[in-house]
C-alpha atoms as a PDB file:
ATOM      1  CA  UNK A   1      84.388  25.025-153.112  1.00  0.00           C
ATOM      2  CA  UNK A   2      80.739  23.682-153.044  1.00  0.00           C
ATOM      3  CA  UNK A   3      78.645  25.549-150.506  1.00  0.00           C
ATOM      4  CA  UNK A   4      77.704  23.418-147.995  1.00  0.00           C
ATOM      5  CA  UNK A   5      73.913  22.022-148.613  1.00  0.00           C
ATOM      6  CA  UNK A   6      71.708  22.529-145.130  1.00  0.00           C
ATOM      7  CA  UNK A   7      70.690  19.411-144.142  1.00  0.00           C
ATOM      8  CA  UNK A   8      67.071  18.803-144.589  1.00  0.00           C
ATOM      9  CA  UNK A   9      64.938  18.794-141.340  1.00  0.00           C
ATOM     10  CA  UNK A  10      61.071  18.134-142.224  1.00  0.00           C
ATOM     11  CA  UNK A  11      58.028  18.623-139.582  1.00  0.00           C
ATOM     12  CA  UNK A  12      55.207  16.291-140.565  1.00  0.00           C
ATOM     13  CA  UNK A  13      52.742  14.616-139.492  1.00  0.00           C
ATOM     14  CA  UNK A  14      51.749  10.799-139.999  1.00  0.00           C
ATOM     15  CA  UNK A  15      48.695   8.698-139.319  1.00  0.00           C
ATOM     16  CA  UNK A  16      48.826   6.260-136.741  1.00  0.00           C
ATOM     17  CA  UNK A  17      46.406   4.078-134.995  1.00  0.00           C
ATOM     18  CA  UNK A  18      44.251   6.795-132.475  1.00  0.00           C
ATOM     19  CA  UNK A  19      45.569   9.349-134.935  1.00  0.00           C
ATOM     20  CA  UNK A  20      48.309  11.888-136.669  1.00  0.00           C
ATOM     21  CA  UNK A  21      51.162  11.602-135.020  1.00  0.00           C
ATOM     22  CA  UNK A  22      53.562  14.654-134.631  1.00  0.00           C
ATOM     23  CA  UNK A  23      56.811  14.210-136.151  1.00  0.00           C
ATOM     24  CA  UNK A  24      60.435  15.394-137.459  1.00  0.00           C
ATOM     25  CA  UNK A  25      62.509  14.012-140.326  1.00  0.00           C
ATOM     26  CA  UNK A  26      66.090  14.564-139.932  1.00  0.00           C
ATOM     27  CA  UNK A  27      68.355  13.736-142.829  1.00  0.00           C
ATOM     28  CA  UNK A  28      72.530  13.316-141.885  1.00  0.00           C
ATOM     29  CA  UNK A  29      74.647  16.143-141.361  1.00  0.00           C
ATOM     30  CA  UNK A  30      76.933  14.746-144.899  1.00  0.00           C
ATOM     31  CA  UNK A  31      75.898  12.943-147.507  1.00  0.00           C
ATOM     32  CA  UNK A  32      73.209  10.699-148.641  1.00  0.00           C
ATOM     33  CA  UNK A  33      71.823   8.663-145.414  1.00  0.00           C
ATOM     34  CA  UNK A  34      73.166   4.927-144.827  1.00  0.00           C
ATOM     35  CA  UNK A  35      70.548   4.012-142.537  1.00  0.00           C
ATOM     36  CA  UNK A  36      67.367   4.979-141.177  1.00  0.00           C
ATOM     37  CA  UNK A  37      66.405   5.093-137.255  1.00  0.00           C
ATOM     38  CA  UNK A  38      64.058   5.579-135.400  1.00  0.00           C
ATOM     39  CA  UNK A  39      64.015   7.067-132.197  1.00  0.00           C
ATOM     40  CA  UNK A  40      61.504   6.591-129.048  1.00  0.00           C
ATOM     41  CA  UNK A  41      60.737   8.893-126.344  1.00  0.00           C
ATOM     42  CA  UNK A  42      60.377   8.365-122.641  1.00  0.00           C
ATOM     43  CA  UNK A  43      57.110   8.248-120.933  1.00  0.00           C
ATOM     44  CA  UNK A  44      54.391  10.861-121.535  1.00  0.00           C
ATOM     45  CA  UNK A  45      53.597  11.060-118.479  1.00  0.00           C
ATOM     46  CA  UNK A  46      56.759  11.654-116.940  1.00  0.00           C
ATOM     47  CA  UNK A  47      56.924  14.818-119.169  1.00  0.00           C
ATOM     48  CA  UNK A  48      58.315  12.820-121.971  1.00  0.00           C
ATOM     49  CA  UNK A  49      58.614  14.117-125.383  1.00  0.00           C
ATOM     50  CA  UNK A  50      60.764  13.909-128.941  1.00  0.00           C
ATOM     51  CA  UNK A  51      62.175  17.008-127.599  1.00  0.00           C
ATOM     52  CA  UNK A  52      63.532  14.904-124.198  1.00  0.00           C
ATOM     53  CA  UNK A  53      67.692  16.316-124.245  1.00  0.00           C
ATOM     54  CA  UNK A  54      68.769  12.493-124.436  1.00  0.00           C
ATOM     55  CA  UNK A  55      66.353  11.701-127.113  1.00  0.00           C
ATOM     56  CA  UNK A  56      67.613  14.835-129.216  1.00  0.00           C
ATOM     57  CA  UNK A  57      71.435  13.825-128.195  1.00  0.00           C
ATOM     58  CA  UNK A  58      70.648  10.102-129.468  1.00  0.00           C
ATOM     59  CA  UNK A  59      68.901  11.247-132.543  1.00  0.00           C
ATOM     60  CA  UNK A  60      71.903  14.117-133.448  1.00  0.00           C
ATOM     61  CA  UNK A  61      74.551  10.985-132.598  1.00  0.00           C
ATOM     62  CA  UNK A  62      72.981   8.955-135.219  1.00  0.00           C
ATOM     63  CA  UNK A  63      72.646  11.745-137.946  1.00  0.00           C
ATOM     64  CA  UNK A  64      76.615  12.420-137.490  1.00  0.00           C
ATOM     65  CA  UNK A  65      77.004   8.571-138.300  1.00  0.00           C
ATOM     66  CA  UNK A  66      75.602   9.167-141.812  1.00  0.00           C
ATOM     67  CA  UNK A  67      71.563   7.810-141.021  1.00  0.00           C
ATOM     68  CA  UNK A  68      68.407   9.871-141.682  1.00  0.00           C
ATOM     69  CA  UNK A  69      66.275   9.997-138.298  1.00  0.00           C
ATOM     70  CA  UNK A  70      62.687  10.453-137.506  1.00  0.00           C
ATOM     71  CA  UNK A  71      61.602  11.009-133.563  1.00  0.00           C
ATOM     72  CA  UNK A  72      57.771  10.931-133.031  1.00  0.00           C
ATOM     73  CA  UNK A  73      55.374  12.219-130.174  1.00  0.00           C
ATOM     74  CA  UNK A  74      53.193   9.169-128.660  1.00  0.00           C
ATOM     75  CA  UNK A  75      49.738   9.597-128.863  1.00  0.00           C
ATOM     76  CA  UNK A  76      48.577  12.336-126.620  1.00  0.00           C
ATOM     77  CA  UNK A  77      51.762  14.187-126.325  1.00  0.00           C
ATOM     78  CA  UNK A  78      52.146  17.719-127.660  1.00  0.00           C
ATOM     79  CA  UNK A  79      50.223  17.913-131.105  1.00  0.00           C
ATOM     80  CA  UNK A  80      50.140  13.893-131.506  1.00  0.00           C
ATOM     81  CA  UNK A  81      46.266  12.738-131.405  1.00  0.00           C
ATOM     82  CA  UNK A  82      44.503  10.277-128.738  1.00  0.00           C
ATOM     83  CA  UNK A  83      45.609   9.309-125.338  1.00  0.00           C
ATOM     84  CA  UNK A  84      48.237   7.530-122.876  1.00  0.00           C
ATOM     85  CA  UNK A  85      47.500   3.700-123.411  1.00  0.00           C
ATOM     86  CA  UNK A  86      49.801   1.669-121.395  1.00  0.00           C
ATOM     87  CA  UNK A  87      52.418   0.819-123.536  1.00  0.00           C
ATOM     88  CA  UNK A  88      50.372  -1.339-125.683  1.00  0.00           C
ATOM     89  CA  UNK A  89      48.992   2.066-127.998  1.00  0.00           C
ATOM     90  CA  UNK A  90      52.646   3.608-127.611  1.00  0.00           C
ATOM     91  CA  UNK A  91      54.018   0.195-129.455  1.00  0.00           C
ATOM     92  CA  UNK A  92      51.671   0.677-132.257  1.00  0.00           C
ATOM     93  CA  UNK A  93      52.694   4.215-132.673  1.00  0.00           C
ATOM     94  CA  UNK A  94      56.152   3.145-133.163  1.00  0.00           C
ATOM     95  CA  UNK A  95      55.413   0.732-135.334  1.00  0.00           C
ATOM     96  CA  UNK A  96      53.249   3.090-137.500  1.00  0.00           C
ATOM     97  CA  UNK A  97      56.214   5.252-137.560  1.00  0.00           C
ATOM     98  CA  UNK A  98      58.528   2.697-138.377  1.00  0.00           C
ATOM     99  CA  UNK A  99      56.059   1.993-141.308  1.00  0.00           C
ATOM    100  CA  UNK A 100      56.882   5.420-142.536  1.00  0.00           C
ATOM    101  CA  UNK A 101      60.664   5.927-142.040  1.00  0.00           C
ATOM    102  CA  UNK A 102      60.599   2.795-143.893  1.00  0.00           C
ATOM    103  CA  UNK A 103      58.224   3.407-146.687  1.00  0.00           C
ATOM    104  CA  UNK A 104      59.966   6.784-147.021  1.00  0.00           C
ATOM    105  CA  UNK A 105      63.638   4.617-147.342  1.00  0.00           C
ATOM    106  CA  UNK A 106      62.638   1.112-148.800  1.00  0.00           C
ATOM    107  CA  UNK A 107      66.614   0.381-149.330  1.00  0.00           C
ATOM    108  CA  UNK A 108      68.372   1.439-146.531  1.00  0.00           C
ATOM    109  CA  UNK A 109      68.788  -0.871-143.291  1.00  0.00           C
ATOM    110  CA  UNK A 110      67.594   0.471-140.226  1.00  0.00           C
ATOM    111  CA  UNK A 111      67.861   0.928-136.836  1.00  0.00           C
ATOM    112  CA  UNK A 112      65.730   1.650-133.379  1.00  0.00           C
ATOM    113  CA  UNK A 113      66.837   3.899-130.708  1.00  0.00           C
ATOM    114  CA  UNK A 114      64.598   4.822-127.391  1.00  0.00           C
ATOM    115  CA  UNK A 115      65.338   6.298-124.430  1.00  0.00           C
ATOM    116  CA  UNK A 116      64.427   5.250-120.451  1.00  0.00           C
ATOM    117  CA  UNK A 117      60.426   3.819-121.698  1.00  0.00           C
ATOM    118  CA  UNK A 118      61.615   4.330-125.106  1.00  0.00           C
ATOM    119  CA  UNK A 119      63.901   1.998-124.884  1.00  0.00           C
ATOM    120  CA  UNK A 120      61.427  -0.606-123.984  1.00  0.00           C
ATOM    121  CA  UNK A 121      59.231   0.205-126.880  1.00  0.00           C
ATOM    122  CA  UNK A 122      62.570  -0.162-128.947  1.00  0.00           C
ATOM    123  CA  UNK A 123      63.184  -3.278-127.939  1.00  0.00           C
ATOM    124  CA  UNK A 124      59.529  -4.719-128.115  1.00  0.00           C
ATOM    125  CA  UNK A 125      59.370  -3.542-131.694  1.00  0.00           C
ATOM    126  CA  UNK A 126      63.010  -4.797-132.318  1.00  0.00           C
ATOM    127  CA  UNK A 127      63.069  -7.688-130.799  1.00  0.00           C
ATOM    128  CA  UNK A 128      59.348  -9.539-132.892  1.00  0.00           C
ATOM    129  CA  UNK A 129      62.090 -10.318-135.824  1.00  0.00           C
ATOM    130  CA  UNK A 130      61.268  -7.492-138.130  1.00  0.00           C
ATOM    131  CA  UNK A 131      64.666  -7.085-139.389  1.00  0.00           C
ATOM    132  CA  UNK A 132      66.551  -4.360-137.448  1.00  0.00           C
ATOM    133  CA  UNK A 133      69.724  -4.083-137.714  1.00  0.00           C
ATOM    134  CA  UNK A 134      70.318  -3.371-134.457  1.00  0.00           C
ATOM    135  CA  UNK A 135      68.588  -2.268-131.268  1.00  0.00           C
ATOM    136  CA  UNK A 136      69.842   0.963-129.118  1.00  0.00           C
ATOM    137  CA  UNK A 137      68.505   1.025-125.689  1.00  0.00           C
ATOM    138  CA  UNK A 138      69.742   4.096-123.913  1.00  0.00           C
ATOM    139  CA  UNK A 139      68.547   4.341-120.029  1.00  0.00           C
ATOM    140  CA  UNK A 140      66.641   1.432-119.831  1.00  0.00           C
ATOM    141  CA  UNK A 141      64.973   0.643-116.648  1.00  0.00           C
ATOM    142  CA  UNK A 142      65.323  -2.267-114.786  1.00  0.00           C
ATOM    143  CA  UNK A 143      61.913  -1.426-112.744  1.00  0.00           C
ATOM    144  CA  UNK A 144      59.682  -3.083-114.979  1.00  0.00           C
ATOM    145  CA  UNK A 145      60.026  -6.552-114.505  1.00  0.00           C
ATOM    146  CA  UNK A 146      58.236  -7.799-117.782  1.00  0.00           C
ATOM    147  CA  UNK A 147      61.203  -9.004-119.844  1.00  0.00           C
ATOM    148  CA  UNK A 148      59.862 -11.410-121.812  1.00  0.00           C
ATOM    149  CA  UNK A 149      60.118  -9.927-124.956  1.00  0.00           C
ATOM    150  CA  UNK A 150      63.940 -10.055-124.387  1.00  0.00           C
ATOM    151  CA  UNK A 151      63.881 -14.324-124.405  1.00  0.00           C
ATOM    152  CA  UNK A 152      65.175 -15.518-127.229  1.00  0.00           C
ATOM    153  CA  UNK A 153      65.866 -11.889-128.912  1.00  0.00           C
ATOM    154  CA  UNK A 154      68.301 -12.346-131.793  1.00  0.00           C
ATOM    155  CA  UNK A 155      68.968  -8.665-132.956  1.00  0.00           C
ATOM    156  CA  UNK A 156      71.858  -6.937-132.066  1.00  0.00           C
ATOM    157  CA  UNK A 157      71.026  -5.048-128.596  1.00  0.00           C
ATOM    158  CA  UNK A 158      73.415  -2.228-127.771  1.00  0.00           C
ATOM    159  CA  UNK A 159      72.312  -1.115-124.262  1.00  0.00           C
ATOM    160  CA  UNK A 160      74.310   2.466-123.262  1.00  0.00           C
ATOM    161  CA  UNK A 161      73.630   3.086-119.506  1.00  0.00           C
ATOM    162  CA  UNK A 162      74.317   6.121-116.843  1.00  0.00           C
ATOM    163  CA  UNK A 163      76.687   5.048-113.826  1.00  0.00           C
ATOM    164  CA  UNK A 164      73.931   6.322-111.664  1.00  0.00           C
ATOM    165  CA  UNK A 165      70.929   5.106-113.331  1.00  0.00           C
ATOM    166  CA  UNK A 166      68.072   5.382-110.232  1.00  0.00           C
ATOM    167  CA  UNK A 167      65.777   3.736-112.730  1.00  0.00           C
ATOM    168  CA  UNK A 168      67.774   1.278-113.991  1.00  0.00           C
ATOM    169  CA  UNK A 169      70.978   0.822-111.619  1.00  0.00           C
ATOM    170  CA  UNK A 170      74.316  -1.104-113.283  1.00  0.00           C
ATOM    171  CA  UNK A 171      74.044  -3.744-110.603  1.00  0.00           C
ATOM    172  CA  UNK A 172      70.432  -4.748-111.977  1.00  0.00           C
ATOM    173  CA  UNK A 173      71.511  -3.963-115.741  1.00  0.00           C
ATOM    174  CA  UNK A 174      74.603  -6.128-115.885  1.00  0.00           C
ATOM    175  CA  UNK A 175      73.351  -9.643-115.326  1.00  0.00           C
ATOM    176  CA  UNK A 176      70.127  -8.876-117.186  1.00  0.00           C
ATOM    177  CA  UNK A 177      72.635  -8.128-120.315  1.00  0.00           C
ATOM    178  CA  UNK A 178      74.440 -10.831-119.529  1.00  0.00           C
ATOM    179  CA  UNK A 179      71.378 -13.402-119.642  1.00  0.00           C
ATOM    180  CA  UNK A 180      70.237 -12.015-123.257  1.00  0.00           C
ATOM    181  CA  UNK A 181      71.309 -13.713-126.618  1.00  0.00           C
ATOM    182  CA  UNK A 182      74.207 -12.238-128.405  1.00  0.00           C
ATOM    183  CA  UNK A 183      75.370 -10.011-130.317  1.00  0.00           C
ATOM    184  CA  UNK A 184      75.120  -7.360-127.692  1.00  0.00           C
ATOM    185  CA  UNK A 185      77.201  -4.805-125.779  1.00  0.00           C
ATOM    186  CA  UNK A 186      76.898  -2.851-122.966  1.00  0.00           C
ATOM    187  CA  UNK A 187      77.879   0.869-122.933  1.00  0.00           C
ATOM    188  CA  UNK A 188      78.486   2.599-119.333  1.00  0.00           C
ATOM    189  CA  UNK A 189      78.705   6.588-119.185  1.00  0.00           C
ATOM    190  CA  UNK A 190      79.616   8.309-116.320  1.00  0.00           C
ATOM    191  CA  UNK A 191      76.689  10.166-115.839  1.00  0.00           C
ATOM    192  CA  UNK A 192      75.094  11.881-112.539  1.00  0.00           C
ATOM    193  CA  UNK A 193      71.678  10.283-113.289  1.00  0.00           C
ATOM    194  CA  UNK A 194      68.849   8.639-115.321  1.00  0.00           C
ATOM    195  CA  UNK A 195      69.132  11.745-117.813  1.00  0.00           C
ATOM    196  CA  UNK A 196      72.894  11.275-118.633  1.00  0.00           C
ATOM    197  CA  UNK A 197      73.137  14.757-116.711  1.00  0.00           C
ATOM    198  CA  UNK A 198      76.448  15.995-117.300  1.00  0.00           C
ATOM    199  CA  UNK A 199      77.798  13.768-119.795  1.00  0.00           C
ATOM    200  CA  UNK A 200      74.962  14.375-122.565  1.00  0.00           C
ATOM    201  CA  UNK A 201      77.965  15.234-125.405  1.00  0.00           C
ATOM    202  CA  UNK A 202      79.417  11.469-124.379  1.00  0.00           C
ATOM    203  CA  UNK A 203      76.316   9.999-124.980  1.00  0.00           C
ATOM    204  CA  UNK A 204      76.097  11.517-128.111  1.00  0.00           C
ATOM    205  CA  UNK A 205      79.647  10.637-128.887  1.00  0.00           C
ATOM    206  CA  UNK A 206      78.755   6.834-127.579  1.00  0.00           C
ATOM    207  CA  UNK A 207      76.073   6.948-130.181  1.00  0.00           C
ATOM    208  CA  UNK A 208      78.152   8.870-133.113  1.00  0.00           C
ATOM    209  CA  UNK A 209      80.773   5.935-132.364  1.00  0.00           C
ATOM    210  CA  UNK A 210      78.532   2.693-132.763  1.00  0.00           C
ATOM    211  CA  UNK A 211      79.236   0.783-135.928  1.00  0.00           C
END
């Protein structure tokens, strides 16, 4: 019997546009890693972090399905340099990050994952033709009524969603899906709110489960 290697986990810090970024490197919890992903928080200022429960469930699904993940803090969250700017900064934070992950795995495909405003920035970055394999949005809310990065978005789009989303309600979320270019899918967990409270080990199961 081999003993079991620990999986590597690896705090770091990279540079991004206002500044370091704060960082973790998770590699699989078997084997060499098939893909790389990404994974964005929600909002920093709705308490936000890489930390956020759904964020950490997302991020553990994907490791159990064989690829290395990296969550970031935005700028201005925790030990992550410079301040909240609109959504515009957070983008180029994910990008920089992206840069990384991939400069770190030049050969593997990869993937983005966010969470409730993560999800956004997931699909923003995604969706400019970069050469994801796919798109997870987990949460995402209907409230903002800016779509129009979604036109025309050819990447696969997996969108998982809480029955009781208050930020982003099944009723809104179906014909917006519906409207968007395939491939994509639509994921429902019964949930009692925005957080996936109470079913967080089905989301991460969801996640585990995507091929």
């Amino acid at each position: 019997m081999h003993a079991k290697v620990p999986r590597k986990i690896e705090s770091l810090f990279l540079q991004g546009p206002a500044g370091r970024l704060e960082a973790l490197l998770e590699e699989p919890e078997d084997g060499a890693p098939r893909e790389a992903a990404l994974v964005c928080h929600p909002h920093p200022q709705h308490g936000g972090t890489m930390h956020t429960k759904a964020v950490y469930r997302v991020a553990r699904g994907l490791r159990s399905a064989g690829a290395v993940v990296l969550r970031f803090n935005y700028r201005g969250v925790n030990l992550s340099e410079g301040e909240y700017a609109h959504g515009e900064g957070e983008l180029d934070d994910a990008r920089a990050a992206l840069d990384y992950l991939r400069g770190r795995y030049p050969d593997l495909p990869f993937t983005l994952a966010g969470f409730s405003f993560g999800s956004r920035i997931a699909l923003r970055l995604g969706c400019a033709g970069i050469g994801a394999r796919r798109v997870i949005a987990v949460g995402f809310p209907t409230s903002y009524k800016d779509r129009s990065f979604l036109e025309g978005c050819a990447v696969s789009k997996v969108f998982v969603q809480s029955t009781r989303d208050q930020y982003g309600p099944i009723s809104e979320l179906e014909p917006l899906v519906a409207s968007l270019t395939e491939p994509k899918k639509l994921i429902v967990v019964d949930a009692e709110d925005h957080f996936f409270a109470g079913a967080l080990p089905e989301l991460e199961r969801e996640i585990a489960g995507l091929n």
